[in-house]
Every structure is written in structure tokens, then in C-alpha cells.
Protein backbone atom coordinates (compact mmCIF):
# COMPACT_ATOMS: atom_id res chain seq x y z
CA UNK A 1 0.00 0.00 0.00
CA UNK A 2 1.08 3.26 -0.77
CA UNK A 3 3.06 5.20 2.00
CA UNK A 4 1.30 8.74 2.16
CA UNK A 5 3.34 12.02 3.11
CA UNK A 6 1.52 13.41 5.99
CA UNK A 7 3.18 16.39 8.67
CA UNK A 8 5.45 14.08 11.24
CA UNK A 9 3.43 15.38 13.98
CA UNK A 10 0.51 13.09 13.44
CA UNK A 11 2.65 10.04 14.26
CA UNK A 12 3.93 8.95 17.43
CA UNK A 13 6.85 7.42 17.93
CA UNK A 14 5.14 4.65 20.42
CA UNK A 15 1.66 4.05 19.14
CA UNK A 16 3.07 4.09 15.75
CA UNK A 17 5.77 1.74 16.04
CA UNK A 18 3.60 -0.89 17.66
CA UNK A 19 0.78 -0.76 14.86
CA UNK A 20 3.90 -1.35 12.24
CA UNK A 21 5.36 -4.50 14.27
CA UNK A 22 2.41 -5.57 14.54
CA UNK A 23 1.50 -4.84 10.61
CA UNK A 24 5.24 -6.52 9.73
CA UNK A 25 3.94 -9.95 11.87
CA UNK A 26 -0.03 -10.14 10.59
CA UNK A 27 0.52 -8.68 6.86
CA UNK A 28 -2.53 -10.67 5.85
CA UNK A 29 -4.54 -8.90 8.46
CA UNK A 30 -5.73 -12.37 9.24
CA UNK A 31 -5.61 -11.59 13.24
CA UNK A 32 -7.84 -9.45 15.07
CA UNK A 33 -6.89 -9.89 18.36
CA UNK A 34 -5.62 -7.06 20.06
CA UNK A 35 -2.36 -5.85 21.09
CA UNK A 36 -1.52 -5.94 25.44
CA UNK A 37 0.49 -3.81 26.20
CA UNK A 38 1.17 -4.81 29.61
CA UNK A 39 2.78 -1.61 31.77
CA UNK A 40 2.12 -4.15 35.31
CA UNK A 41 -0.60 -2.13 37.20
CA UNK A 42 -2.74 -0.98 34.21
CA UNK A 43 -2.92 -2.82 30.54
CA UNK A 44 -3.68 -1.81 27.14
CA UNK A 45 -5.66 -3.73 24.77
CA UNK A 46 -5.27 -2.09 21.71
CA UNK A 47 -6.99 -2.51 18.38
CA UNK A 48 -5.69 -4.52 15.68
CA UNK A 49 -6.62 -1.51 13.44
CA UNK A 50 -7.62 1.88 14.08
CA UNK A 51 -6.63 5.79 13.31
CA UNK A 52 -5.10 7.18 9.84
CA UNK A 53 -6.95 5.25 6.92
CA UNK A 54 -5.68 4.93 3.00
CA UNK A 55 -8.24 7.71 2.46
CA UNK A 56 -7.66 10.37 5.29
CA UNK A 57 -3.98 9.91 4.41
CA UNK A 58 -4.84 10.40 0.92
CA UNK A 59 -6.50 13.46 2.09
CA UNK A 60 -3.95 15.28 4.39
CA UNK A 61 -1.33 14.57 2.32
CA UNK A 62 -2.97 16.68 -0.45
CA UNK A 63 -4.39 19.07 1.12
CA UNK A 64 -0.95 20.47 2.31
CA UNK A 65 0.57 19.55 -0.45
CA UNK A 66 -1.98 22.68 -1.70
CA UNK A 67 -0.52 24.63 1.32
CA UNK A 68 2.81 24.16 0.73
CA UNK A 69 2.71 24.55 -3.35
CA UNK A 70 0.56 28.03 -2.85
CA UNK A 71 2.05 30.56 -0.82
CA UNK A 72 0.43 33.15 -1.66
CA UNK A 73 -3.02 31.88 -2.96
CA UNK A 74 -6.35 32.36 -1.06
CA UNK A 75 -7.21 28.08 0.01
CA UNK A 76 -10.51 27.14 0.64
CA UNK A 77 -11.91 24.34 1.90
CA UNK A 78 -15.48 22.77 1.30
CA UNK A 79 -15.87 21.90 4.65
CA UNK A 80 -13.93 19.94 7.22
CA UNK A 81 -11.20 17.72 5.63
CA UNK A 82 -11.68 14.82 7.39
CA UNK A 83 -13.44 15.02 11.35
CA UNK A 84 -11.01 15.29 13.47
CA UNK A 85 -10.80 18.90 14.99
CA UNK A 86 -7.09 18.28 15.46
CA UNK A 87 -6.71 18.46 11.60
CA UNK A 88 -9.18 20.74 10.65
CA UNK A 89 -7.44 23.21 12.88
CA UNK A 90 -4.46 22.99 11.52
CA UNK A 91 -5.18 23.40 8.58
CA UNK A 92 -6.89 26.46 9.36
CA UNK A 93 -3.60 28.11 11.33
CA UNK A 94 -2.22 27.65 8.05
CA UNK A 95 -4.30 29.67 6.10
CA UNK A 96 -6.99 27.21 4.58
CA UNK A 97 -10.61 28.83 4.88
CA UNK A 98 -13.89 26.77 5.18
CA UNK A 99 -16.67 27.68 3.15
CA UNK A 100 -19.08 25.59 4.67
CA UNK A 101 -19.56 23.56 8.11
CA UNK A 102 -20.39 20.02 8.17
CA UNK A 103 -24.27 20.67 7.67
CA UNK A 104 -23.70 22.12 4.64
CA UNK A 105 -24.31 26.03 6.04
CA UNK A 106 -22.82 28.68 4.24
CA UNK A 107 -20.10 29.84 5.97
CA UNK A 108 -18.14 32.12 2.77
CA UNK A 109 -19.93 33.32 0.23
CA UNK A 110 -19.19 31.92 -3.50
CA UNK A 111 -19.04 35.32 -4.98
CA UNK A 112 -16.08 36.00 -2.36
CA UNK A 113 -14.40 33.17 -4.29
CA UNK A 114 -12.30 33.83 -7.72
CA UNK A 115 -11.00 31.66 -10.42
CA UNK A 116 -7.35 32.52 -8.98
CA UNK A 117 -7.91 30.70 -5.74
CA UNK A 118 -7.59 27.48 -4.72
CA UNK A 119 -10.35 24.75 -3.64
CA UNK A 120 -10.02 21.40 -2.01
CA UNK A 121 -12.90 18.30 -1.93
CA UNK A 122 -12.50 16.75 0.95
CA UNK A 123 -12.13 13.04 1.97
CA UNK A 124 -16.15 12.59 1.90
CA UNK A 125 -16.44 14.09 -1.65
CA UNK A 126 -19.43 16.53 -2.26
CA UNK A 127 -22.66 17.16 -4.65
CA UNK A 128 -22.42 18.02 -8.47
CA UNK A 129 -24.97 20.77 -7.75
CA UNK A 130 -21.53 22.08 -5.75
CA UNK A 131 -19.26 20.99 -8.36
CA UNK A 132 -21.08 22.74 -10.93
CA UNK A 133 -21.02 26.06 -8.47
CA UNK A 134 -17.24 25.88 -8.50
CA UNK A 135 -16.74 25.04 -12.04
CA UNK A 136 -18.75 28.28 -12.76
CA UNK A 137 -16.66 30.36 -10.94
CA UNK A 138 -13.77 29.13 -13.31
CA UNK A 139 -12.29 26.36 -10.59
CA UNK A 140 -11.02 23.22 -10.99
CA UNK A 141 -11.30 20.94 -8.84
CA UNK A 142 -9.37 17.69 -9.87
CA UNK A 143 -5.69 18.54 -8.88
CA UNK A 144 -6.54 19.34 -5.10
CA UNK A 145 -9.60 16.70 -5.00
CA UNK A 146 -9.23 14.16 -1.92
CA UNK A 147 -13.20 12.18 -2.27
CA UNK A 148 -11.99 9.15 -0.91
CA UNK A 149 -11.27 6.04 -3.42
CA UNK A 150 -13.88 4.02 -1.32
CA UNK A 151 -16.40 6.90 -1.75
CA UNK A 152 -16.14 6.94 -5.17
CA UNK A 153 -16.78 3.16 -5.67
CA UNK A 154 -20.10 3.56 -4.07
CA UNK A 155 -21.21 6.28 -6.94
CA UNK A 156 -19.88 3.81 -9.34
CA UNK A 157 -21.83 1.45 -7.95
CA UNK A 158 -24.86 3.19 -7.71
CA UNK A 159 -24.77 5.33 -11.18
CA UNK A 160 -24.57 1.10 -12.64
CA UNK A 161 -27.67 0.39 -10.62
CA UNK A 162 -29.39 3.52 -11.65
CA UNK A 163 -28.46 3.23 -15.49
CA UNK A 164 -29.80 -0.68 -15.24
CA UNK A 165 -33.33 0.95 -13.74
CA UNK A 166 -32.82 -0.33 -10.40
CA UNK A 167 -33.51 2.34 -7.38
CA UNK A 168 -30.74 3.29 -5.19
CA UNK A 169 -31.24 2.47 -1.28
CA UNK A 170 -28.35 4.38 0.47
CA UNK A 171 -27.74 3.30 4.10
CA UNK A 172 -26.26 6.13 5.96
CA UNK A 173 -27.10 9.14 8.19
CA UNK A 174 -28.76 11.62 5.65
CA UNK A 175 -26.85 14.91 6.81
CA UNK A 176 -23.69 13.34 6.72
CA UNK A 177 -21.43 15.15 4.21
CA UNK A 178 -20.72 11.56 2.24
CA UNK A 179 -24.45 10.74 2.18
CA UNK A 180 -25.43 14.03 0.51
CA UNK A 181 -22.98 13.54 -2.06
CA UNK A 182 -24.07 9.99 -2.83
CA UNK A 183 -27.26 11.10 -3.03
CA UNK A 184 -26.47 13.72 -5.38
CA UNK A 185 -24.55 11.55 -7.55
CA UNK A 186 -26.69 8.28 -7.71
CA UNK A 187 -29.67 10.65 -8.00
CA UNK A 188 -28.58 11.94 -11.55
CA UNK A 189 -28.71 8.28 -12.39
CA UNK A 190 -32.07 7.38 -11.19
CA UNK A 191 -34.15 7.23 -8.57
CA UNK A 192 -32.89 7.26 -4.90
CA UNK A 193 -34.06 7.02 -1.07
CA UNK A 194 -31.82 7.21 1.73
CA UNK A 195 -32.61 4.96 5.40
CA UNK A 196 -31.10 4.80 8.34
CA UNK A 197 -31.58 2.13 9.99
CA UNK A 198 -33.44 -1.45 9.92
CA UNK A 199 -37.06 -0.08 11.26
CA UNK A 200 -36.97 1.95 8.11
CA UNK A 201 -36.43 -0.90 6.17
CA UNK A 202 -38.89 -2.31 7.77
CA UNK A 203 -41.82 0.44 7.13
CA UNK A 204 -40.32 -0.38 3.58
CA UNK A 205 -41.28 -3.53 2.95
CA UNK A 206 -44.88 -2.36 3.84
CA UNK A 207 -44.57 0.72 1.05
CA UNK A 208 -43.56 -2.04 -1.20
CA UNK A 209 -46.09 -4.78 -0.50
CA UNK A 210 -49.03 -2.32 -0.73
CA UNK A 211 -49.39 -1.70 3.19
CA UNK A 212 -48.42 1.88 3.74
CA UNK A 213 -49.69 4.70 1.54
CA UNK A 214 -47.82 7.41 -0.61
CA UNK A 215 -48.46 10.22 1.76
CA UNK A 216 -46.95 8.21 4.80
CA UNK A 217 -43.80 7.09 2.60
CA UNK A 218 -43.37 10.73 1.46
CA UNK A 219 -43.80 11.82 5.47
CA UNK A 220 -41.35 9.14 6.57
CA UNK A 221 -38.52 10.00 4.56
CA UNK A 222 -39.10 13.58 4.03
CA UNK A 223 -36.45 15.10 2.01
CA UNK A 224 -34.60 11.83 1.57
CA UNK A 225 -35.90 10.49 -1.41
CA UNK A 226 -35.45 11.85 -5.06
CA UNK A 227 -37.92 14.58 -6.32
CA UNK A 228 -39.35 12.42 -9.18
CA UNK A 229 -39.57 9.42 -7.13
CA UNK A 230 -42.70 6.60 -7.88
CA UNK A 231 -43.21 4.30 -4.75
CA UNK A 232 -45.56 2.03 -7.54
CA UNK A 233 -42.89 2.12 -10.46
CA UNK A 234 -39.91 3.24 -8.59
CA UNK A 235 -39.90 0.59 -6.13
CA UNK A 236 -40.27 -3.07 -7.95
CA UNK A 237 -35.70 -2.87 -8.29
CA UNK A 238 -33.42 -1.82 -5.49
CA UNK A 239 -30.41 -2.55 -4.87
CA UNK A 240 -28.48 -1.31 -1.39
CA UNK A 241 -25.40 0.63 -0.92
CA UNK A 242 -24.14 2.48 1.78
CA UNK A 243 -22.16 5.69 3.49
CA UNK A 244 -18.61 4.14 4.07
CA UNK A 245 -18.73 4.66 7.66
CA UNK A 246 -21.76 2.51 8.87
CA UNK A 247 -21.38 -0.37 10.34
CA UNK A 248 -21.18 -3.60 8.16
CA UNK A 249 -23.65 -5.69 10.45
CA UNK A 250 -26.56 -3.31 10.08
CA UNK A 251 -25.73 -2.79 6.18
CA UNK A 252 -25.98 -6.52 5.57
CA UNK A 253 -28.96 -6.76 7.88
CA UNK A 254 -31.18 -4.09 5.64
CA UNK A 255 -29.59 -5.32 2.90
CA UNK A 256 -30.53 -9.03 3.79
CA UNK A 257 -34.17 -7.57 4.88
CA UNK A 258 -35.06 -5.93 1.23
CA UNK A 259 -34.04 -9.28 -0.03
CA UNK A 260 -36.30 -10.87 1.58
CA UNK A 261 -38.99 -8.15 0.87
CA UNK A 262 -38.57 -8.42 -3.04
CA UNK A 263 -38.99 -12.39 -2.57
CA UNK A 264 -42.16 -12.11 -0.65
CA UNK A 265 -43.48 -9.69 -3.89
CA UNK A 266 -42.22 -11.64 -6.93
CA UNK A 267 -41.79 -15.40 -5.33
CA UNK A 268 -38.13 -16.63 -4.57
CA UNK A 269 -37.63 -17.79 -8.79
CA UNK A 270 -37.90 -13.95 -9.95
CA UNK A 271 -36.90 -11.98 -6.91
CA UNK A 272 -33.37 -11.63 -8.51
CA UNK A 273 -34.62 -9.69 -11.00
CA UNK A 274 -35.56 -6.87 -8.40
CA UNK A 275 -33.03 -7.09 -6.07
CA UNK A 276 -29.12 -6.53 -7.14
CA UNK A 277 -26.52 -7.86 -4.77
CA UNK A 278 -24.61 -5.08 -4.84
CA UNK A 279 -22.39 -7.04 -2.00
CA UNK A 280 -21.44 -4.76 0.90
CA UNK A 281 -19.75 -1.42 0.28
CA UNK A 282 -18.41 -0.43 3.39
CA UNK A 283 -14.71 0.64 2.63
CA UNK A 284 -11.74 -1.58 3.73
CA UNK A 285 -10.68 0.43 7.08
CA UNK A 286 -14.18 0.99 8.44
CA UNK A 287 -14.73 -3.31 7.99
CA UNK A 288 -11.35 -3.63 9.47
CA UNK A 289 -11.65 -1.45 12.35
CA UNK A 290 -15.15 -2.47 13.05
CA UNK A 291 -13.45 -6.26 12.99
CA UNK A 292 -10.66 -5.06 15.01
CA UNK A 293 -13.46 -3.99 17.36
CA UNK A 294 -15.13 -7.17 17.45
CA UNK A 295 -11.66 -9.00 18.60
CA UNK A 296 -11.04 -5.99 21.32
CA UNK A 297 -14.77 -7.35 22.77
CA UNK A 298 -13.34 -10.77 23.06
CA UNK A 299 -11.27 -9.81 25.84
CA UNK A 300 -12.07 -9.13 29.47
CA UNK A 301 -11.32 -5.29 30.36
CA UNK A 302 -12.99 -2.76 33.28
CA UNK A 303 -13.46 0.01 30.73
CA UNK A 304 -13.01 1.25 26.99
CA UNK A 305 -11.68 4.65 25.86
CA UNK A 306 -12.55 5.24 21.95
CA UNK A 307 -10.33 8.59 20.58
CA UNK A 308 -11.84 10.20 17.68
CA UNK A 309 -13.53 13.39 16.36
CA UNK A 310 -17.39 13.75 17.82
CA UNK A 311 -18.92 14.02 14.53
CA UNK A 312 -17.15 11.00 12.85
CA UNK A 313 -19.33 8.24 12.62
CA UNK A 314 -17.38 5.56 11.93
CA UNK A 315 -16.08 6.46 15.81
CA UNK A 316 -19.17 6.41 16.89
CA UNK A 317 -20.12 3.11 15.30
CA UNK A 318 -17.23 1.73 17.52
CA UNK A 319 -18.35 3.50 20.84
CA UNK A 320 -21.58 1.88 20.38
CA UNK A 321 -20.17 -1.44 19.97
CA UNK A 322 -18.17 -1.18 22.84
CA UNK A 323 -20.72 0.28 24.95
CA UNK A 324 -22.80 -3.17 24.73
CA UNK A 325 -20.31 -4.89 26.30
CA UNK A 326 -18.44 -2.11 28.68
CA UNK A 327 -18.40 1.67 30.40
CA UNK A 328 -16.62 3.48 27.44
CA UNK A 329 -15.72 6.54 26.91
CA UNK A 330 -15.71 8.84 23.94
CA UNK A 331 -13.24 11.34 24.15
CA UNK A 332 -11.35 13.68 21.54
CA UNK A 333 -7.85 14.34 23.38
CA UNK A 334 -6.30 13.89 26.87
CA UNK A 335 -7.58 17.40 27.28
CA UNK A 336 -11.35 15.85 28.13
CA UNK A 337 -9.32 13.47 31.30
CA UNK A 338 -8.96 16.20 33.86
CA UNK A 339 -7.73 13.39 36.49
CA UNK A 340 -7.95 9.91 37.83
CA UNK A 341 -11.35 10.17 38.87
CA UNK A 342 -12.93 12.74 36.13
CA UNK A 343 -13.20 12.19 32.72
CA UNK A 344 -15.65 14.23 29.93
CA UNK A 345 -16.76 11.79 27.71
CA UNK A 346 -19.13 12.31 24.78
CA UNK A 347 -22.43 10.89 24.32
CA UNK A 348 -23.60 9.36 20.70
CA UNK A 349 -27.13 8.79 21.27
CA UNK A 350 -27.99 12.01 23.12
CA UNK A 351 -25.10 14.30 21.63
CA UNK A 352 -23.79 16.04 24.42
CA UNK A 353 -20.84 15.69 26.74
CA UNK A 354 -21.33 14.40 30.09
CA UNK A 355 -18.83 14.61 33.13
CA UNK A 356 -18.01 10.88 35.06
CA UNK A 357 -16.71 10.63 38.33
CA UNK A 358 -14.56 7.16 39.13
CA UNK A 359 -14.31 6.41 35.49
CA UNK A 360 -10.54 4.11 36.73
CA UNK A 361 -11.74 1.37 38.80
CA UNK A 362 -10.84 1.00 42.33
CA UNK A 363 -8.62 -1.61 44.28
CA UNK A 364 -7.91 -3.62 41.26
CA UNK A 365 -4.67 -5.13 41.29
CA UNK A 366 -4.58 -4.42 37.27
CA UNK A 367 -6.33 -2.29 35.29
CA UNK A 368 -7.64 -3.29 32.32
CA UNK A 369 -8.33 -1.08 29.84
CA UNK A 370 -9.26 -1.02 25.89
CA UNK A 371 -8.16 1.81 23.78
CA UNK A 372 -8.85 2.55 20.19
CA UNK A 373 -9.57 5.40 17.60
CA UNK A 374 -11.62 6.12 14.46
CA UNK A 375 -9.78 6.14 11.47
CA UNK A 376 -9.45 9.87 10.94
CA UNK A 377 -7.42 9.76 14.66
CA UNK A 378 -3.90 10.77 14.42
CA UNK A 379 -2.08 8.25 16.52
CA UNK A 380 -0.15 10.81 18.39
CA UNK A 381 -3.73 11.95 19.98
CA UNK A 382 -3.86 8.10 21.33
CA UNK A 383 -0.41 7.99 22.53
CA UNK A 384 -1.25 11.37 24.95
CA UNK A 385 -4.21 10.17 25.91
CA UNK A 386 -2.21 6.46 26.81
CA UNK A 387 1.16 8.84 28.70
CA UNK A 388 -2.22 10.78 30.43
CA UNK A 389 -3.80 7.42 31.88
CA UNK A 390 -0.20 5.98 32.87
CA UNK A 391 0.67 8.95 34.82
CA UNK A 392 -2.54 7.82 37.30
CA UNK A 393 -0.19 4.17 38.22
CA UNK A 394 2.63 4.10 40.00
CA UNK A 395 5.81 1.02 39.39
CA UNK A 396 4.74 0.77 35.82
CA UNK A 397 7.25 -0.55 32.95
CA UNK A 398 8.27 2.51 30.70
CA UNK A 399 7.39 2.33 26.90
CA UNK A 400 10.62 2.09 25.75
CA UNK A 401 11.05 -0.96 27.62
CA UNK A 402 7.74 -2.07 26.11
CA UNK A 403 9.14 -1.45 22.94
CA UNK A 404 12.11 -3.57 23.11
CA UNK A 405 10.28 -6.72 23.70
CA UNK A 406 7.90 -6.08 21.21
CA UNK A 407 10.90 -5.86 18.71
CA UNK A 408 12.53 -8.87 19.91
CA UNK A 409 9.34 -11.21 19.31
CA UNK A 410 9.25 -9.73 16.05
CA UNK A 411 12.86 -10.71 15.59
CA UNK A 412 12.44 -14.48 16.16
């Protein structure tokens, strides 16, 4: 795989050397069992795979790459590069300007932009209403463009299924920057609906077997469904894709659902002419984190700390999978851990940040705990937060020493 150019700083020099070692024994990615890191009175499990993806990399290293190649050019970005406010603020002490937040609100107006500036897509991509607003203004958009590869498979994918006549179900959170740009795109192909979760699926089915009426369909998924959009004629082909970032289990679920919807209709000899198997298309990192996740859960632990930007939802996917099993935490930096008994922790479901008390377990004789990060994490946000939590335990085994027998089971 390609080895990206990104600022230094986002590395660590710990975290970072234990996700290669363990990279240089498991190339295959074959095992998800986490990494112990073992300090004596507190452990580490840490994710097989987690932080800087192919397609954040992809993303930071062009974007400043534009930085660095413009000196004296106006930069603007679309909206947040990636979310992570680590990044994004970066990138904004060095000049780059955001034109809109991660809604989609207005935050510069076009005409302030000029044909002499500079414009970046970031990682999730964006509409071709947009593209055609920039391309008007005499930008281009294709040297400085960092849509994600993944990303773009799913508009492949879904401008096939509209040009065959089949209707585009998009599984993904419908003001997520990603979604609206799939929309957008598979939209100009045919006709497209976007659901959230299984229950929609669900009042599907009835839409397509006659049981719910127009006017209920066009009030449950009010503006997510395409302007010319038949639930009679519209509705007899689907096929399912999804916004990179959910997780695979609920994707194949839905997915697994309609099929069994479009059977029930047509009879199990003709239902594959109505349903496409458009197999999953979650991207690589968010299947292997999610995996990586899955193999964390295997092991006993008192808590789980999850690092990642509070608007990225492939994080979240993994704080809710932890949460079934553990107390986790949500944080964004070592900032949020004020001490050993306080931490502010963010809240998916709710969306708001709470304050715990006695978040470190008492009179254990080792602490166990799990800690992993979304894939637009820079690892050297997960090695503060780890120095921040080993500071709390006294007579623990330094890193470097941690280090060294790492490297000398990978040298056997």
C-alpha cells in the first residue's frame, strides 16, 4: 500500500511503532486480536486496526501539499477535511478557509471566491450541484480533490444500478457530508431514497407490498428520497449501498431484509430480477476497524476509551459497539481526562458531553483497559491520551522498555 506524506506530527513514535510490528507480523490482516500492552498495574488492549486510513492519508497529504505549493493563494476548503478537529485546525492556522460547516451552512460566500484561488474536496467528496457552483466560478477541482477512493466506488456502484433501472437504497445518516454527495450523484442516475436504519427498512417492505400509503412514505422520509420518485414504479428494483462509515452488520442486515422483501413480492424464482446484490460497500478500514473492534470485545477489560472526532461516525459506530459490552468513553484528546477520577466523555445517542466521576476502577490489582480510535485519529492523539492514563499508576514498565520486547518477538 502506498506510503502517504503526511506532517510528522501526526505520528507517534510509540503508538506508531507498535501498529507497524504488529503490521510486519499479521501482513494478511488475518488476526484481530488485540495488542496488550502490559505496563504491570494498568494494561492496554489495543486494536488490531484503528486511526489514519488509505483515504484520510490520501487526504492530508494533499491538502498540504496545496498549502505548501501556494504561498500566496487564497485556500478554501469545502468543509472539514476529514473530522477530526485536530486536523481541521491545523489546517486552518495555516491559512486554509472553510466555506461551509459540516451541515452544509454557508459559511463564505461563493461570490467571495475567484478563479485565482484554490479549492479542495475533501475526503467525503461533495454534490455536483456544488461541483457545478465551482466550475462556474472558473475552478477546478481535480488537482486538489481528496473524495476518498472508497467513496467513489459507491457512486460507481450506484450510477450502474441507476443506469440498469434499479432504485438506489443508500444506508447512511442523511446529513452526513458523504451521504449528501451519494445522493447527489446516484440521484442523476435514477431514482434514490436514503434509510437509516433497519425499522426503516422495515416500514419499507410495507410501502412495497401495498401496506403503507404514498403520503406516509413521502412523510417518513421527508427530504430523503429523489424529487421524481414513484413508490408504484420506482420501487419493484433496489439494490443497497451504503455511506462508508456505517457499520457492516446493520448494512448486511437491511440489505438481507429488502431481499427478503422483493422475494415475498415476486416469489423466490424472480426476486433476482428486483433485487441486485450489490455485495457490501463499506470501505476496507471501516470493515477492518469495526473487525478489530469485534476481537477488542473478546477480551475481558474494566473500561473502553474510543479517541476520535465527535462528529465522525465511523467512531461512533465503535463506541456503540463497545458500549454493549463495557463503560466506554468517547473522548477527543487527553484534554477531556482532567484526572484519575474525572473524565468528559461524549455521548452518541444524546449528543452532548457528560462529566463521570470514578471512570478508573478502584482496588484492582490491574487495570484493564481497551483503547482505540476512528480512522481519521492521528495516533499521536492516542499515545497522549495512553502517557495521560499511565501517569494515574505508580511502578509501571516505561514504553521504551515495552518497545524492546515487542521488537525482539518480532525478531524471532
Amino acid at each position: 500500500m502506498k506510503n502517504f506524506d503526511i506532517p510528522t506530527y501526526y505520528r507517534s513514535s510509540f503508538i506508531s511503532t507498535i501498529k507497524e510490528l504488529r503490521k510486519n507480523t499479521d501482513p494478511r490482516k488475518k488476526d484481530f486480536t488485540p495488542t496488550i500492552l502490559d505496563f504491570g498495574t494498568v494494561q492496554f488492549l489495543i486494536a488490531r486496526h484503528f486511526g489514519f486510513c488509505y483515504g484520510v492519508e490520501n487526504a492530508i497529504e494533499k491538502a498540504y501539499k496545496a498549502v505548501e505549493e501556494n504561498p500566496n493563494r487564497n485556500i478554501y476548503l469545502l468543509s472539514h477535511m476529514i473530522h477530526n478537529p485536530t486536523v481541521n485546525k491545523d489546517l486552518e492556522t495555516k491559512g486554509v478557509r472553510f466555506i461551509m460547516d459540516t451541515s452544509g451552512k454557508q459559511i463564505i460566500n461563493w461570490d467571495e471566491l475567484t478563479k485565482d484561488d484554490i479549492i479542495i474536496i475533501p475526503a467525503f467528496g461533495t454534490t455536483l450541484e456544488i461541483e457545478e457552483k465551482i466550475k462556474s466560478i472558473g475552478l477546478t477541482t481535480e488537482e486538489y480533490n481528496t473524495t476518498c477512493p472508497f467513496v467513489e466506488k459507491v457512486w460507481k456502484v450506484s450510477n450502474k444500478l441507476g443506469e440498469n433501472n434499479f432504485t438506489v437504497i443508500i444506508h447512511g445518516k442523511h446529513n452526513h457530508e458523504e451521504t449528501r454527495a451519494t445522493f447527489s450523484h446516484s440521484d442523476s442516475s435514477g431514482p434514490s431514497l436514503i434509510i437509516k436504519d433497519i425499522s426503516e427498512a422495515r416500514f419499507l417492505e410495507k410501502v412495497i407490498l401495498g401496506e403503507a400509503s404514498k403520503e406516509e412514505f413521502y412523510s417518513v422520509f421527508e427530504n430523503r428520497y429523489s424529487k421524481n420518485i414513484d413508490i408504484i414504479s420506482h420501487l419493484d428494483k433496489i439494490g443497497v449501498v451504503n455511506q462508508t462509515t456505517m457499520l457492516a452488520t446493520e448494512t448486511q442486515e437491511i440489505a438481507d431484509f429488502l431481499k427478503g422483501t422483493m422475494a415475498k413480492r415476486y416469489g423466490l424464482d424472480n426476486y433476482k430480477e428486483h433485487f441486485a446484490d450489490t455485495r457490501d460497500t463499506l470501505c476496507y478500514a471501516t470493515n477492518d476497524n469495526q473487525q478489530a473492534t469485534i476481537g477488542l470485545l473478546k477480551e475481558e477489560a474494566h473500561l473502553a476509551i474510543v479517541v476520535g472526532g465527535y462528529n465522525s461516525s465511523n467512531t461512533s459506530h465503535i463506541v456503540e459497539m463497545c458500549e454493549e459490552k463495557l463503560p466506554t468513553y468517547f473522548i477527543n484528546s487527553a484534554s477531556e481526562i482532567e484526572d484519575n477520577r474525572v473524565i468528559n466523555h461524549y455521548d452518541v445517542r444524546d449528543k452532548i458531553r457528560n462529566k463521570k466521576s470514578g471512570y478508573l476502577p478502584d482496588n484492582k490489582s490491574v487495570t484493564k483497559i481497551i483503547l482505540t480510535s476512528g480512522a481519521s485519529c492521528p495516533d499521536t492523539i492516542v499515545d497522549a491520551i495512553l502517557d495521560k492514563i499511565l501517569s494515574y499508576f505508580e511502578t509501571t514498565i516505561s514504553k521504551e522498555e515495552i518497545l524492546s520486547d515487542f521488537k525482539k518477538i518480532e525478531e524471532l
